[in-house]
N, C-alpha and C. Protein backbone atom coordinates (compact mmCIF):
# COMPACT_ATOMS: atom_id res chain seq x y z
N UNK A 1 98.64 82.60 95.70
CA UNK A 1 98.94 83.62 94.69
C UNK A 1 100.05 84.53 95.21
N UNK A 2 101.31 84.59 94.35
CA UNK A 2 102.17 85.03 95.01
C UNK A 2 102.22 86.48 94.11
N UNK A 3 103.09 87.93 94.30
CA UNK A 3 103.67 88.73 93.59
C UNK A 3 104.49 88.05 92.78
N UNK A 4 105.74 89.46 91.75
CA UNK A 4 106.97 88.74 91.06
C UNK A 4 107.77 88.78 91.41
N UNK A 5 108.12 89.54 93.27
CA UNK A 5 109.09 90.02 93.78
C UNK A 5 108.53 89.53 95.56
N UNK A 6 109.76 89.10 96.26
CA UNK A 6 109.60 89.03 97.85
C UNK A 6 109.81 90.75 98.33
N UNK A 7 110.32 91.30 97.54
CA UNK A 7 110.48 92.79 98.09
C UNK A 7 109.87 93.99 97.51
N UNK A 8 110.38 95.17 98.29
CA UNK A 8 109.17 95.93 97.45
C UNK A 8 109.47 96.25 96.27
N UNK A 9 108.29 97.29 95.49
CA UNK A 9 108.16 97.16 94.09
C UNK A 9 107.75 98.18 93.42
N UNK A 10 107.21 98.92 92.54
CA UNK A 10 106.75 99.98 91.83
C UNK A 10 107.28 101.26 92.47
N UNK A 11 106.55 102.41 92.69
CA UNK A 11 107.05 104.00 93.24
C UNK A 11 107.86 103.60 94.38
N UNK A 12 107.03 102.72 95.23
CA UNK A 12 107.83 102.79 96.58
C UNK A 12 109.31 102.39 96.51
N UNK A 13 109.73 101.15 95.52
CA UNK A 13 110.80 100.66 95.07
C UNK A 13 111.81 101.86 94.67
N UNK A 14 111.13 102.91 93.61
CA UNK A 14 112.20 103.86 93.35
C UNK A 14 112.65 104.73 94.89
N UNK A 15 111.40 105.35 95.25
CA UNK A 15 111.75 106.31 96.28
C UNK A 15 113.14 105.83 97.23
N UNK A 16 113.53 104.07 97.55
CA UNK A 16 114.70 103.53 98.21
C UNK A 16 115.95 104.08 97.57
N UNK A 17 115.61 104.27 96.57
CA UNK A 17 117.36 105.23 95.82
C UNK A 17 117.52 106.55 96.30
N UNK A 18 116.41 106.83 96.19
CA UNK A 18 117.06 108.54 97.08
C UNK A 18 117.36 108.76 98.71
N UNK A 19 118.23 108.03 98.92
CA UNK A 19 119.55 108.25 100.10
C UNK A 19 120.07 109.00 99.70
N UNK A 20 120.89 109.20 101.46
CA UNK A 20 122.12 110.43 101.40
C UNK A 20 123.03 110.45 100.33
N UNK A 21 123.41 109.23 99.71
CA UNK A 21 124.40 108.93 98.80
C UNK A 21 123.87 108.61 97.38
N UNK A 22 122.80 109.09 97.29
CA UNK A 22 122.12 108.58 96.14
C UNK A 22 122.85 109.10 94.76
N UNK A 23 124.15 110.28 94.86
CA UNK A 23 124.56 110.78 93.64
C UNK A 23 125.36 110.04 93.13
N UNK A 24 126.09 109.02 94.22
CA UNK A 24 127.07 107.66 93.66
C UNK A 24 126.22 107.00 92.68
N UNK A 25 125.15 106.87 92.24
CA UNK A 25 124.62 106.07 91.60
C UNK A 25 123.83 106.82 90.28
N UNK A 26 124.67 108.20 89.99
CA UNK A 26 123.97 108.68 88.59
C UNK A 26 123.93 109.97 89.20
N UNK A 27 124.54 110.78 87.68
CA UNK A 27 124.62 112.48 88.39
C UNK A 27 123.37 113.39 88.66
N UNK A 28 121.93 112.27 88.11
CA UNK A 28 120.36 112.75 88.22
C UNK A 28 119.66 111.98 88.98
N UNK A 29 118.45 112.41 89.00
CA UNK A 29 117.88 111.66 89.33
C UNK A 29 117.11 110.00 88.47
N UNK A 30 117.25 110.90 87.30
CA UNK A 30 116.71 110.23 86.08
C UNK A 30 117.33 109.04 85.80
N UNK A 31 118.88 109.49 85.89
CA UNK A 31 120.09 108.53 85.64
C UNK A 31 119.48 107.80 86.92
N UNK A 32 119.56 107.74 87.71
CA UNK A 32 119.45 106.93 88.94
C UNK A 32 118.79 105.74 88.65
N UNK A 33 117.16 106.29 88.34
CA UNK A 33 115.98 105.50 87.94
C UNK A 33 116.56 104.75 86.80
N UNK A 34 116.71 104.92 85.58
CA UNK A 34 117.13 104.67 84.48
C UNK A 34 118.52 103.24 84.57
N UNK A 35 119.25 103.72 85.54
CA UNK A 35 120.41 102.50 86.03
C UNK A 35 119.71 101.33 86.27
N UNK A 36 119.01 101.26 87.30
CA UNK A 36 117.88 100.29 88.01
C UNK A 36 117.96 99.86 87.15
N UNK A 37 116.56 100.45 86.43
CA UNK A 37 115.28 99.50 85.70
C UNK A 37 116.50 99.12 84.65
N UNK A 38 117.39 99.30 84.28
CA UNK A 38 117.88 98.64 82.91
C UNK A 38 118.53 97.37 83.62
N UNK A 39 118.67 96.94 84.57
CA UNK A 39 119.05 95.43 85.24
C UNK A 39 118.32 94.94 85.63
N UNK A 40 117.29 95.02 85.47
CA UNK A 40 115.61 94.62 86.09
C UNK A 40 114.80 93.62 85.24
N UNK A 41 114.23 92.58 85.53
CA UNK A 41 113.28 92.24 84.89
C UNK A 41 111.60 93.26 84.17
N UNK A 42 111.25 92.78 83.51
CA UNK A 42 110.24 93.39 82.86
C UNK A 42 109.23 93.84 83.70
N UNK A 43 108.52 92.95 84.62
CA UNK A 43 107.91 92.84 85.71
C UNK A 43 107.79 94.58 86.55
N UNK A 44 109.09 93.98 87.03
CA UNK A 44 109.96 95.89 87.55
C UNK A 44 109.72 97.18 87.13
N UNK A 45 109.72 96.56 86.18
CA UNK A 45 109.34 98.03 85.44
C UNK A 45 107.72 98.50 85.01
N UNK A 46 107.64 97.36 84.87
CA UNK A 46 105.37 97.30 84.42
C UNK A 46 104.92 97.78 86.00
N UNK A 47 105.44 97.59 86.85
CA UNK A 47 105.06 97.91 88.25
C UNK A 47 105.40 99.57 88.71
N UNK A 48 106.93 99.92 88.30
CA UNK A 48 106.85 100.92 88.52
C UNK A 48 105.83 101.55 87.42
N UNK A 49 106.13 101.41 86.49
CA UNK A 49 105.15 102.24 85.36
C UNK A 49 103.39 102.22 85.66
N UNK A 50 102.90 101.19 86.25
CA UNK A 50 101.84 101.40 86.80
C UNK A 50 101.65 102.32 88.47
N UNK A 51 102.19 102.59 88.73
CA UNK A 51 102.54 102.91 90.30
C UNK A 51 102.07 104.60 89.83
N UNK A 52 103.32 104.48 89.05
CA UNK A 52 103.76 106.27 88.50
C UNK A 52 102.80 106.73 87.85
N UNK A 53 101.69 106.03 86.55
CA UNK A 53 100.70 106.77 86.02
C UNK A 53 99.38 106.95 86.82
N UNK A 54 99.52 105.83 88.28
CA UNK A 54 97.98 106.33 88.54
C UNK A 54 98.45 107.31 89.86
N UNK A 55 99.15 107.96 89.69
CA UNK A 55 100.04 109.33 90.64
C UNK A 55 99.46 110.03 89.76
N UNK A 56 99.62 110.22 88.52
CA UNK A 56 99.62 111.31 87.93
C UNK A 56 98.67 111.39 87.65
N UNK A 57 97.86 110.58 86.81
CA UNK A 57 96.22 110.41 86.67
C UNK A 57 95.15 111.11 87.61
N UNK A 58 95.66 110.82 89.27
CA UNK A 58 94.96 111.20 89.90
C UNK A 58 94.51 111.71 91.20
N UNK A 59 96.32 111.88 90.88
CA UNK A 59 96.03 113.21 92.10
C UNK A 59 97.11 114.34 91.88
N UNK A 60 96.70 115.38 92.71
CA UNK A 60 97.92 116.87 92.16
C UNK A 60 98.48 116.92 92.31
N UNK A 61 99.51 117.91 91.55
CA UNK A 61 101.46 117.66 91.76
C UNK A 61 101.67 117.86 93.00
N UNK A 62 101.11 118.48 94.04
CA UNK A 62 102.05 119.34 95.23
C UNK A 62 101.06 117.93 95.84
N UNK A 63 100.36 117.05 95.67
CA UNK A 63 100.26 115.99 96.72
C UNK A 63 101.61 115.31 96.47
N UNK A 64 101.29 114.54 94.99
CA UNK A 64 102.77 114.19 94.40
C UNK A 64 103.75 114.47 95.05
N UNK A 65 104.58 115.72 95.20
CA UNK A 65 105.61 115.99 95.87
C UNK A 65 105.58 115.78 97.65
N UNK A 66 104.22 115.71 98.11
CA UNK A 66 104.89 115.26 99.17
C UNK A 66 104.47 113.80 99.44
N UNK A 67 104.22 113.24 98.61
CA UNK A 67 104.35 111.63 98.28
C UNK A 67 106.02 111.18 98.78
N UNK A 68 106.26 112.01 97.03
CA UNK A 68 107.65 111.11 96.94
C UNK A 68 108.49 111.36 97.61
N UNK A 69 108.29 112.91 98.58
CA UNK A 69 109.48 113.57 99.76
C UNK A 69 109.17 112.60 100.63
N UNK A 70 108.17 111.96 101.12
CA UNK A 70 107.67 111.51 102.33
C UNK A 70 108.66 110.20 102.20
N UNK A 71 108.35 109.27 100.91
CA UNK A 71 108.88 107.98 101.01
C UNK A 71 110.18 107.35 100.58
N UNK A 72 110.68 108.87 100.32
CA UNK A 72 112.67 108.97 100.06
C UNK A 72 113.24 109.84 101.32
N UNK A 73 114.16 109.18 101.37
CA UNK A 73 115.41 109.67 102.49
C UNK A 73 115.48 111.22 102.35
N UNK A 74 115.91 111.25 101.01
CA UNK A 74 116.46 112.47 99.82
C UNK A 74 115.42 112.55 98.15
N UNK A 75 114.68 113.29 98.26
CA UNK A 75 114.55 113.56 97.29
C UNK A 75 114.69 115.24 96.19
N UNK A 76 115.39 114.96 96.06
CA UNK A 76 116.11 115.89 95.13
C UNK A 76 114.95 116.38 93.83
N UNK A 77 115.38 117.62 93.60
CA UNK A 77 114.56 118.01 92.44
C UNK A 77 113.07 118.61 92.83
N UNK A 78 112.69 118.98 93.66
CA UNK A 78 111.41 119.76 93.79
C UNK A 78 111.61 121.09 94.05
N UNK A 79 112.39 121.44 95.03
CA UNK A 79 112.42 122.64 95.74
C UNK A 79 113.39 123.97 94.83
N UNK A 80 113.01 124.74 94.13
CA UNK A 80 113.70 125.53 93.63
C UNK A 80 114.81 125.10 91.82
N UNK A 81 114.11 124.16 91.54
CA UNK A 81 114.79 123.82 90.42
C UNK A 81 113.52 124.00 89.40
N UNK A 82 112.37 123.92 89.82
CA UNK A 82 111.04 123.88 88.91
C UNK A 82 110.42 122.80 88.00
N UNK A 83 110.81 121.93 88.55
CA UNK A 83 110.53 120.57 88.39
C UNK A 83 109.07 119.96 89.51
N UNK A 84 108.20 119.59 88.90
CA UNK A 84 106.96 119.24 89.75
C UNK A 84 106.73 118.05 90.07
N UNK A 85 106.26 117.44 90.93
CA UNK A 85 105.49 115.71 91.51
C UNK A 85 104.99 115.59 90.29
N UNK A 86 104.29 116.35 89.37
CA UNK A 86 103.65 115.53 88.50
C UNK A 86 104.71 115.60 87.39
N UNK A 87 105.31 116.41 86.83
CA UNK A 87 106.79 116.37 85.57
C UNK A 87 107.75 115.08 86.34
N UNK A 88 108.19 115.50 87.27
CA UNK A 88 108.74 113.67 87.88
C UNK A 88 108.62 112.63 87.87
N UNK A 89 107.41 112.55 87.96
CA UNK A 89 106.53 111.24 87.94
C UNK A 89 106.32 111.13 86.83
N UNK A 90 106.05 112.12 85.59
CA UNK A 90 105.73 111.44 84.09
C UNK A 90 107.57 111.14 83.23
N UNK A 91 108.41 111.89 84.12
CA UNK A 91 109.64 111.33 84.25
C UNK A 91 109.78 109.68 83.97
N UNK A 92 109.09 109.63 85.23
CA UNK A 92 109.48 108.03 85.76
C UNK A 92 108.75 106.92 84.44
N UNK A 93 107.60 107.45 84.29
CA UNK A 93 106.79 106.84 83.40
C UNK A 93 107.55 106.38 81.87
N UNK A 94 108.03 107.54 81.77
CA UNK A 94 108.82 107.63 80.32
C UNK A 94 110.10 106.79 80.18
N UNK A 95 110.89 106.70 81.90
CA UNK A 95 111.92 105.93 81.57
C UNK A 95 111.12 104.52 81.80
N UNK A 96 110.24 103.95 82.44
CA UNK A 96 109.68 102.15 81.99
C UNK A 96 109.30 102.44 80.99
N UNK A 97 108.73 103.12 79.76
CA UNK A 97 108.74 102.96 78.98
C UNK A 97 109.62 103.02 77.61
N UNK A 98 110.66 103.61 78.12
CA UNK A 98 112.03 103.42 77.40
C UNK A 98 112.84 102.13 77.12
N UNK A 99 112.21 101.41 78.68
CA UNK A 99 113.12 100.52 79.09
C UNK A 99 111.96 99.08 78.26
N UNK A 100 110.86 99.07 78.73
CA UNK A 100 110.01 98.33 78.01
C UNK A 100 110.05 98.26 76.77
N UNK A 101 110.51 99.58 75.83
CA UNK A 101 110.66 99.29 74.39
C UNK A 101 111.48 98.78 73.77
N UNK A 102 112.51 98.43 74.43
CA UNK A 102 113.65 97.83 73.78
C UNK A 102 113.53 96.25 73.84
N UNK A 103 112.52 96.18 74.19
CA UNK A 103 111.98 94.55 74.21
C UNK A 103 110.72 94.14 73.65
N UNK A 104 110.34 93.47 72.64
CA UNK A 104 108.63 92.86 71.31
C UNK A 104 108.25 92.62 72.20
N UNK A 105 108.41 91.20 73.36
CA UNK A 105 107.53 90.57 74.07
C UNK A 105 107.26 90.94 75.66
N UNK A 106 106.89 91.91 75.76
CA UNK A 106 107.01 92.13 77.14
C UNK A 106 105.35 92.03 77.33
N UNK A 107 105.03 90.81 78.46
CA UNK A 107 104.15 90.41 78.75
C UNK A 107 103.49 91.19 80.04
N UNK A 108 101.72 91.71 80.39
CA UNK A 108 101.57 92.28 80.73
C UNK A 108 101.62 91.88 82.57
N UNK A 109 101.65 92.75 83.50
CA UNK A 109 101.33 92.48 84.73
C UNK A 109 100.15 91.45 84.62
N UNK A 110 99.54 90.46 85.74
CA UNK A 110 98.59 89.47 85.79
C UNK A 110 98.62 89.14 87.51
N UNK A 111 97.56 88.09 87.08
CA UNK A 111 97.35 88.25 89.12
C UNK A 111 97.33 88.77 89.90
N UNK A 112 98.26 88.67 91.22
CA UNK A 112 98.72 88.92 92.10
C UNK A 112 99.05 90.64 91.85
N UNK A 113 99.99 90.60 90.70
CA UNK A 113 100.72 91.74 90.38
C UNK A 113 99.94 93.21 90.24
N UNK A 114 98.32 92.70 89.63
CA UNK A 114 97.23 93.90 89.31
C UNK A 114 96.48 93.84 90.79
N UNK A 115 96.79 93.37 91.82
CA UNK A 115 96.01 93.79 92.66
C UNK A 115 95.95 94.92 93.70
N UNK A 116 94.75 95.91 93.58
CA UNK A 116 95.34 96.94 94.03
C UNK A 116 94.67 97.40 95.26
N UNK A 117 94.06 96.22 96.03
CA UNK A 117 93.50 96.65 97.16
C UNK A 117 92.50 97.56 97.42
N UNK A 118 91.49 97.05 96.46
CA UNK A 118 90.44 98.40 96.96
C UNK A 118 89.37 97.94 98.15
N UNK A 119 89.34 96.27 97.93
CA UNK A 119 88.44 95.87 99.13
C UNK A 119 89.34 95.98 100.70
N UNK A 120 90.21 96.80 100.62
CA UNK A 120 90.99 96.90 101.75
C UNK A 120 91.04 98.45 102.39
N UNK A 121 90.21 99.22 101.22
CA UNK A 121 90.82 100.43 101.30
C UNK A 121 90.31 101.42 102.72
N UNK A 122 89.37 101.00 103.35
CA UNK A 122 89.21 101.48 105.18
C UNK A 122 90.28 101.06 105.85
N UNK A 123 90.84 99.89 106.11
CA UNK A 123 91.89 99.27 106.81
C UNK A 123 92.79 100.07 106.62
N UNK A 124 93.40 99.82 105.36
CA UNK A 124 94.54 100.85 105.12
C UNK A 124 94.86 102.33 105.46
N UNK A 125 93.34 103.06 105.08
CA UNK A 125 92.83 104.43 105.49
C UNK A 125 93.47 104.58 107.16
N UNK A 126 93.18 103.27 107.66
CA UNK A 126 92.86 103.26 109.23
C UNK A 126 94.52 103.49 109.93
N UNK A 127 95.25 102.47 108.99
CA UNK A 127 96.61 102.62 109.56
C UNK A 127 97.13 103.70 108.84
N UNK A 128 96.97 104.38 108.36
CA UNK A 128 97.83 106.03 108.17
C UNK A 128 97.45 106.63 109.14
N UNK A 129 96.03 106.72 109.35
CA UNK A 129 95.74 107.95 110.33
C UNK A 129 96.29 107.36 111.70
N UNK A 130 96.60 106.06 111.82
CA UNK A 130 97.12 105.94 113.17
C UNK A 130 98.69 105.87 113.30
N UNK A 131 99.70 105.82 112.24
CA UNK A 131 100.60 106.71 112.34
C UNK A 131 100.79 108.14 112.95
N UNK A 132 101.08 108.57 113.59
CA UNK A 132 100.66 109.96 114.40
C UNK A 132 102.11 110.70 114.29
N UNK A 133 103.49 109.94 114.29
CA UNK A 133 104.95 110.40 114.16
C UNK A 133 105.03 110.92 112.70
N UNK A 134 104.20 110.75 111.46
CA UNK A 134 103.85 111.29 110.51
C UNK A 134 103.06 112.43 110.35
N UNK A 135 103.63 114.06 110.15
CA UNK A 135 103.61 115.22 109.53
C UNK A 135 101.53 114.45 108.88
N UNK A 136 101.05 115.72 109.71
CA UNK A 136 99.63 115.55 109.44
C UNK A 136 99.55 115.93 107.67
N UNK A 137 100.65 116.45 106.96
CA UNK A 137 100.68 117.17 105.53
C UNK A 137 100.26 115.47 104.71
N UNK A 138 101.58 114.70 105.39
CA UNK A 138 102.44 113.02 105.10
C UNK A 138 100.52 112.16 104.88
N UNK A 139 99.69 112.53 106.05
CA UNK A 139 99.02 111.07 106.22
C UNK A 139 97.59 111.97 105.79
N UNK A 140 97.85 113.10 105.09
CA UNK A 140 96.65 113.51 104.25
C UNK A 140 96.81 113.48 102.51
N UNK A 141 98.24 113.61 102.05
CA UNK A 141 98.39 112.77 101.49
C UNK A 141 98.43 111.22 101.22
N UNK A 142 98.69 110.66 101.53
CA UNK A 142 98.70 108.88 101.53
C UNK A 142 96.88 108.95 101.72
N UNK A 143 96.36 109.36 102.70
CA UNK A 143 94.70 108.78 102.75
C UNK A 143 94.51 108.87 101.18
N UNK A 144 94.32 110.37 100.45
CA UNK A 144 93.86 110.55 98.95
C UNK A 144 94.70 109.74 98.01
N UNK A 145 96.05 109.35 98.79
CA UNK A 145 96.35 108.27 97.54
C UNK A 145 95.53 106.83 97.96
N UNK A 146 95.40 106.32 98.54
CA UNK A 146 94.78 105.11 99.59
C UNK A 146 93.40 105.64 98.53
N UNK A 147 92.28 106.72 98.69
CA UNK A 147 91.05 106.84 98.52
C UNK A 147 91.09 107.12 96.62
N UNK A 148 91.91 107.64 95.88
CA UNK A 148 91.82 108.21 94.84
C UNK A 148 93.07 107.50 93.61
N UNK A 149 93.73 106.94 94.54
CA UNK A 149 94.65 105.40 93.72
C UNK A 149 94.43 104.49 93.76
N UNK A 150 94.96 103.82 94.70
CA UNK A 150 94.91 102.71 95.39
C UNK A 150 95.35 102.43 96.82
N UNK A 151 94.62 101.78 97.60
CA UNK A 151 95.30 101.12 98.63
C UNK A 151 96.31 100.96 98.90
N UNK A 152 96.70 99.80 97.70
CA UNK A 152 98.01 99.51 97.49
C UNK A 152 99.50 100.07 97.64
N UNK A 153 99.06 100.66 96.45
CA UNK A 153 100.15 101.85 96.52
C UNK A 153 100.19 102.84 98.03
N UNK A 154 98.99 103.35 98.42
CA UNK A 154 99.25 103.73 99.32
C UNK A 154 100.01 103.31 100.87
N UNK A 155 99.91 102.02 100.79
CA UNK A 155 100.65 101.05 101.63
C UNK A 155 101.99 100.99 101.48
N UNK A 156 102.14 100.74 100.55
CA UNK A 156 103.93 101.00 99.61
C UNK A 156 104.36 102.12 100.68
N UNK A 157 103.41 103.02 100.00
CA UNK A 157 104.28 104.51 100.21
C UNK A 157 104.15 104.34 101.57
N UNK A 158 103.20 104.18 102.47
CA UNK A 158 103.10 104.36 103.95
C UNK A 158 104.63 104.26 105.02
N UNK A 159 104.65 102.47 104.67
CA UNK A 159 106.01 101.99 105.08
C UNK A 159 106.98 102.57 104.24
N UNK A 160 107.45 103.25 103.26
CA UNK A 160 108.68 104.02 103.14
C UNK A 160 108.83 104.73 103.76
N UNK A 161 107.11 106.10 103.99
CA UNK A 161 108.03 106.85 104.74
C UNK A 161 107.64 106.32 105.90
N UNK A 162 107.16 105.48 106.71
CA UNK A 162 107.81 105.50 108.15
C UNK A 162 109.18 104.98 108.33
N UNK A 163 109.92 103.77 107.12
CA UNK A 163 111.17 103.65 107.43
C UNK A 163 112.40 104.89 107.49
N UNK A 164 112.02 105.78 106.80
CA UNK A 164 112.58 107.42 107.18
C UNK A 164 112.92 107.89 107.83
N UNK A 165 111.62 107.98 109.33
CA UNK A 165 111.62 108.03 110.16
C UNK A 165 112.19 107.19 111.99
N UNK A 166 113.34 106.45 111.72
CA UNK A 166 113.43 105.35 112.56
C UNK A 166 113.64 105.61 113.67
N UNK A 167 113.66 106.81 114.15
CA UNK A 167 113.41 107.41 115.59
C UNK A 167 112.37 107.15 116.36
N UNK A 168 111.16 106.63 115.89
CA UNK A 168 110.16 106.98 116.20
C UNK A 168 109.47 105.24 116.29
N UNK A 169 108.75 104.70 116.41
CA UNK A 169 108.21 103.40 116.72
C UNK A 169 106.99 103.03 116.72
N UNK A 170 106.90 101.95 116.36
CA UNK A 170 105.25 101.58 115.78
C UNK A 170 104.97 100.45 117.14
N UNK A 171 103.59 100.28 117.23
CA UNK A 171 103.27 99.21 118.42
C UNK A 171 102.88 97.99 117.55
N UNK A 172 103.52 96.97 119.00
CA UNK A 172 102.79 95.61 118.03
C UNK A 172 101.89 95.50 117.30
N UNK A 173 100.64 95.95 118.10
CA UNK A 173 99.48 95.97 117.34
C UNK A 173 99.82 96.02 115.68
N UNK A 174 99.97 97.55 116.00
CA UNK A 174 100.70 98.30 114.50
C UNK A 174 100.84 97.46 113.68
N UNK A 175 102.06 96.74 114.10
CA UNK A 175 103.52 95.89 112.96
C UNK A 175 102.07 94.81 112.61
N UNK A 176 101.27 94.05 113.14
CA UNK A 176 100.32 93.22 113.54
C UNK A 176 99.44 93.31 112.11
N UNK A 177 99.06 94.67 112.33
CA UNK A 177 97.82 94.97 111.33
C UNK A 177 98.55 95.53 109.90
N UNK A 178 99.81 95.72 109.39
CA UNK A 178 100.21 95.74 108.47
C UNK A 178 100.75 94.38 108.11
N UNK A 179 100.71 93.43 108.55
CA UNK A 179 101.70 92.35 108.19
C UNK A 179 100.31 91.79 107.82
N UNK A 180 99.55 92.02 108.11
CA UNK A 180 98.21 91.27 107.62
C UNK A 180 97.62 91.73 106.68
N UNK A 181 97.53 93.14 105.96
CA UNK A 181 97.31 93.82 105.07
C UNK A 181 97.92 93.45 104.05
N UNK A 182 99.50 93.23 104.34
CA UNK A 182 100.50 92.99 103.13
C UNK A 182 100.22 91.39 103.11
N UNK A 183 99.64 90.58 103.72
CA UNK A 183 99.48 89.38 103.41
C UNK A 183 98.09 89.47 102.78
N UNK A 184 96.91 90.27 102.72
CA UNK A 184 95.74 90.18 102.17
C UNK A 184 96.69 90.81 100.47
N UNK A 185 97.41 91.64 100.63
CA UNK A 185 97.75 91.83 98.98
C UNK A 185 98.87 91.22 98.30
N UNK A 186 98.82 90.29 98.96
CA UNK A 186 100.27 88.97 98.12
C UNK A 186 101.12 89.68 98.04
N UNK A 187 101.65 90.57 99.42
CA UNK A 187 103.26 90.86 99.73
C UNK A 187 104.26 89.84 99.90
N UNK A 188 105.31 89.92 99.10
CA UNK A 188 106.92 89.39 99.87
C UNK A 188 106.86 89.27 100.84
N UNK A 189 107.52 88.76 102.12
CA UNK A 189 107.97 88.67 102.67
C UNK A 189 108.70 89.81 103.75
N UNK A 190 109.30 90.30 102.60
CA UNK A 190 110.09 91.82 102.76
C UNK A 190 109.63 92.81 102.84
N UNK A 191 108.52 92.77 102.38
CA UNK A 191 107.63 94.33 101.96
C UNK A 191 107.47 94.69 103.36
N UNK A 192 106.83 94.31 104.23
CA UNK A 192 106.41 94.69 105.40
C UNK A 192 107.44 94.54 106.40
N UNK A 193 108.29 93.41 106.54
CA UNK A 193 109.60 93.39 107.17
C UNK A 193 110.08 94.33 107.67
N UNK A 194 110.34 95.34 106.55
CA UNK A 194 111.10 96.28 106.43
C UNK A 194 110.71 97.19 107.58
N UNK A 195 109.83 97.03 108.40
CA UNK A 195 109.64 97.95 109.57
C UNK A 195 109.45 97.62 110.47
N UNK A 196 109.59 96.08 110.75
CA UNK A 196 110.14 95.68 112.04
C UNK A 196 110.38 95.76 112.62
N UNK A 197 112.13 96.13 112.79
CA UNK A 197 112.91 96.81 113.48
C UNK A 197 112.53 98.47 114.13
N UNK A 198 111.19 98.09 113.48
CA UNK A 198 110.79 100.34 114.33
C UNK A 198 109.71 99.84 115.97
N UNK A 199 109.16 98.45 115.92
CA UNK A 199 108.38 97.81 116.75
C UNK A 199 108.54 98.15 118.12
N UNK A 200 108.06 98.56 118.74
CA UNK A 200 108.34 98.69 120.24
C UNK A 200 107.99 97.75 121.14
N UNK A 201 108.58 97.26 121.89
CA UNK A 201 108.30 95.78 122.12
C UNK A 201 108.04 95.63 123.49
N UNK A 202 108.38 97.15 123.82
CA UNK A 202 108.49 97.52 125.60
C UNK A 202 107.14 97.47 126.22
């Protein structure tokens, strides 16, 4: 049972646009999101749009915000503009569903794609708290998303923000017990990859 993507996908997928340079790609943030998903398969977007409503559903804006600060380079729009984790996120919601309407047949997520890791959800719990180069604010958020979302998602978000952070280095073990996690939830290839290169090998 595979995903619809070798790479990553839903919230965590957006949060990769907010780089240093993220204004080359839309004078908002909105525009940003909105560019994407309109070259995207359907898939793309049913993923982010599921990602983004069970953020909002169920947990609070100021976790929210340091969600999406944690698992973007740059995220723009919280601090002094009055814009909230949860108005952002129903942001995000509104543009897959913008983007979903311009299409009759858009067929729903299935399989692989709805799985959200709850028979995983200690494991996962286990590798945040053993992140330790992660802001104790970072891995008390992610647990309540892990305990009060999903797993899943919380995994997403985990590895964004440690790719953030590339100063800092994970132990084999580490790389070990996420590559096995993302293989218990029919990850790409890529999904977990992506932090490889932080491995300490010394």
């Amino acid at each position: 049972m595979r995903r619809f993507s070798d790479f990553d996908f839903g919230v965590s997928w957006v949060m990769s646009f907010f780089h240093q340079d993220w204004t080359y790609d839309g004078p908002t943030a909105a525009d940003v999101v909105a560019k994407h998903l309109a070259v995207e398969v359907d898939d793309v977007a049913l993923a982010v749009r599921r990602d983004a409503r069970v953020l909002v559903d169920h947990l609070p804006s100021e976790t929210v915000e340091v969600l999406w600060t944690a698992g973007a380079q740059y995220m723009p729009g919280f601090e002094g503009t009055g814009t909230t984790g949860s108005e952002w996120t129903r942001t995000v919601v509104g543009l897959c569903d913008a983007r979903l309407s311009a299409k009759a047949d858009v067929r729903p997520l299935t399989g692989a794609d709805t799985e959200d890791g709850l028979a995983h959800r200690d494991a996962v719990v286990a590798e945040i708290e053993r992140v330790e180069f992660l802001p104790a604010e970072v891995r008390e958020a992610l647990v309540d998303c892990a305990r009060r979302c999903t797993p899943d998602l919380a995994l997403r978000i985990l590895l964004r923000a440690v790719v953030t952070r590339p100063y800092n280095s994970l132990s084999p073990d580490q790389y070990a017990r996420l590559e096995s996690l993302g293989a218990d939830l029919h990850y790409g290839e890529y999904v977990v990859e992506a932090v490889k290169f932080m491995v300490d090998e010394g």
